[in-house]
Structure formats: C-alpha cells, structure tokens
Protein backbone atom coordinates (compact mmCIF):
# COMPACT_ATOMS: atom_id res chain seq x y z
CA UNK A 1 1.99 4.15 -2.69
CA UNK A 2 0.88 7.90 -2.20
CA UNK A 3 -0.63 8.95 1.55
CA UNK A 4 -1.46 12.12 2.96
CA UNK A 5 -3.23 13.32 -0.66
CA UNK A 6 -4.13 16.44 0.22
CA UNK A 7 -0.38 18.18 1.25
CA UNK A 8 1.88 18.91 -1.32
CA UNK A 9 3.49 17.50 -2.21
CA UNK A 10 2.26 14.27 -1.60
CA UNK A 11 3.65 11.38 -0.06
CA UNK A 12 4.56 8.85 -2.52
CA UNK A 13 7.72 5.91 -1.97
CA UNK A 14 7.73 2.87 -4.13
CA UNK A 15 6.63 -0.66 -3.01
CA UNK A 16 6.06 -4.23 -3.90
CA UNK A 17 2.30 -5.68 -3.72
CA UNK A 18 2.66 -8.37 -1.62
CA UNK A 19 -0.67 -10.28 -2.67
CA UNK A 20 -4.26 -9.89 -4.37
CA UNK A 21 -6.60 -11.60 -2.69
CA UNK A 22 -10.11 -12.91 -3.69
CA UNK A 23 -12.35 -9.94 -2.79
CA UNK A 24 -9.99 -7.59 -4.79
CA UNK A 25 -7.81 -6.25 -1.52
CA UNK A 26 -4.13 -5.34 -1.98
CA UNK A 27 -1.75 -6.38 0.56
CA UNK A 28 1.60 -4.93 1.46
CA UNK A 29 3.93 -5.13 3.62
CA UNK A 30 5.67 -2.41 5.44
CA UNK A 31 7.49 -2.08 9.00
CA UNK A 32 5.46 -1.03 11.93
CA UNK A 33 7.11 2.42 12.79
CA UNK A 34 7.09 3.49 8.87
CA UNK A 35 5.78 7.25 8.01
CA UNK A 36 3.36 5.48 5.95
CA UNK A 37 1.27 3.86 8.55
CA UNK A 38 1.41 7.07 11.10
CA UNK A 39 -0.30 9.03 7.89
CA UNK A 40 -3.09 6.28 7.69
CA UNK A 41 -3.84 6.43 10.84
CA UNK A 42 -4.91 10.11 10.24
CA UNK A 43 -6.28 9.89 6.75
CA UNK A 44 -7.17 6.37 5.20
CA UNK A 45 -7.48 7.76 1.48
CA UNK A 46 -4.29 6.42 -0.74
CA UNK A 47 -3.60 6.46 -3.86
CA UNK A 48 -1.54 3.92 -5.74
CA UNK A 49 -0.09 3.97 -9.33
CA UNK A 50 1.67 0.78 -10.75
CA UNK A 51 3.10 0.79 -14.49
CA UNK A 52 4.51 -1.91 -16.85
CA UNK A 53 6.58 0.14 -19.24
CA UNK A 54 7.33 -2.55 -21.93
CA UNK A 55 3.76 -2.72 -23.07
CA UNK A 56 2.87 1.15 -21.70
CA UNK A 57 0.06 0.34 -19.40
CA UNK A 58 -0.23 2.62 -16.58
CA UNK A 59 -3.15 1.95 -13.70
CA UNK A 60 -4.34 4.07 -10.80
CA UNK A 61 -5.76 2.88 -7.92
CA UNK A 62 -7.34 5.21 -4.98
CA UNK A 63 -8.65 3.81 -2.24
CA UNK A 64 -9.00 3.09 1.71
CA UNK A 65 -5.88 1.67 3.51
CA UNK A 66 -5.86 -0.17 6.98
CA UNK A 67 -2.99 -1.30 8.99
CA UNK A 68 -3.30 -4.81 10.47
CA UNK A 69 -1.30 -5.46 13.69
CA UNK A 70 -3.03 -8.88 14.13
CA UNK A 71 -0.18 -11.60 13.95
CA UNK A 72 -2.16 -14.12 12.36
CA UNK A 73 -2.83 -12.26 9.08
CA UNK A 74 1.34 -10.46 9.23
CA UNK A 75 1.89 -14.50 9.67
CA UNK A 76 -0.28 -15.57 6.72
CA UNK A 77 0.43 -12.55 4.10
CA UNK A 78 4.19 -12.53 5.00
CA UNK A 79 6.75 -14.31 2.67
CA UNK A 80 10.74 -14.28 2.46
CA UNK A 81 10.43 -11.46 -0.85
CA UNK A 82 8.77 -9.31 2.21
C-alpha cells in the first residue's frame, strides 16, 4: 500500500485486503492515527502492488483512496483477522 507517490521515496508498508466488494472497491483496515490516512487526506492517489510468488503473478493497482470514519461501515467491513 504505497501513498504520497510523488516523494521519494515513496511510502509503501505491507497490508492485508480486508474485502472486495461488488463494485470492485478494496477495503482495508488500518488504525485511525496511522501515517497512512494523514497522507490521504492530502493526496488520494495510491498505489498498491500484491504478488503470489508460487505461480509468479504480480498485479498493480493505482487508484483513489478514502478514509471512512462512519461506524456503521468500520462495523460492517471489520472482522477478528482485522
């Protein structure tokens, strides 16, 4: 999960997609004070690489990010893994 894509170097820590929903959105979860969601708040554009190294397929994904603080959908994506 890279942010902040035009400093070098960027931002990049590793994380666990929480869910795919049906219109193609990827949903994580992350902790309300994280770096992460201070850098979206000034730039929305990530980028997002995700591999599977036993059959060497390698995808990336840039995009818009948003940061929900509305309990209801922290309630509904949120599992015990998070």
């Amino acid at each position: 999960f890279c942010t902040e894509l035009e400093t070098l170097p960027i931002n990049s820590r590793p994380m666990g997609l929480q869910e795919t929903d049906d219109e193609g959105n990827l949903w994580f979860i992350s902790s309300d004070d994280s770096n992460k969601n201070f850098e979206i708040k000034e730039d929305r554009r990530v980028q997002l690489f995700f591999m599977n190294n036993s059959d060497y397929q390698y995808l990336s994904v840039f995009g818009e990010a948003t940061v929900y603080k509305d309990k209801a959908t922290i309630e509904d994506k949120w599992s015990s893994m998070a």
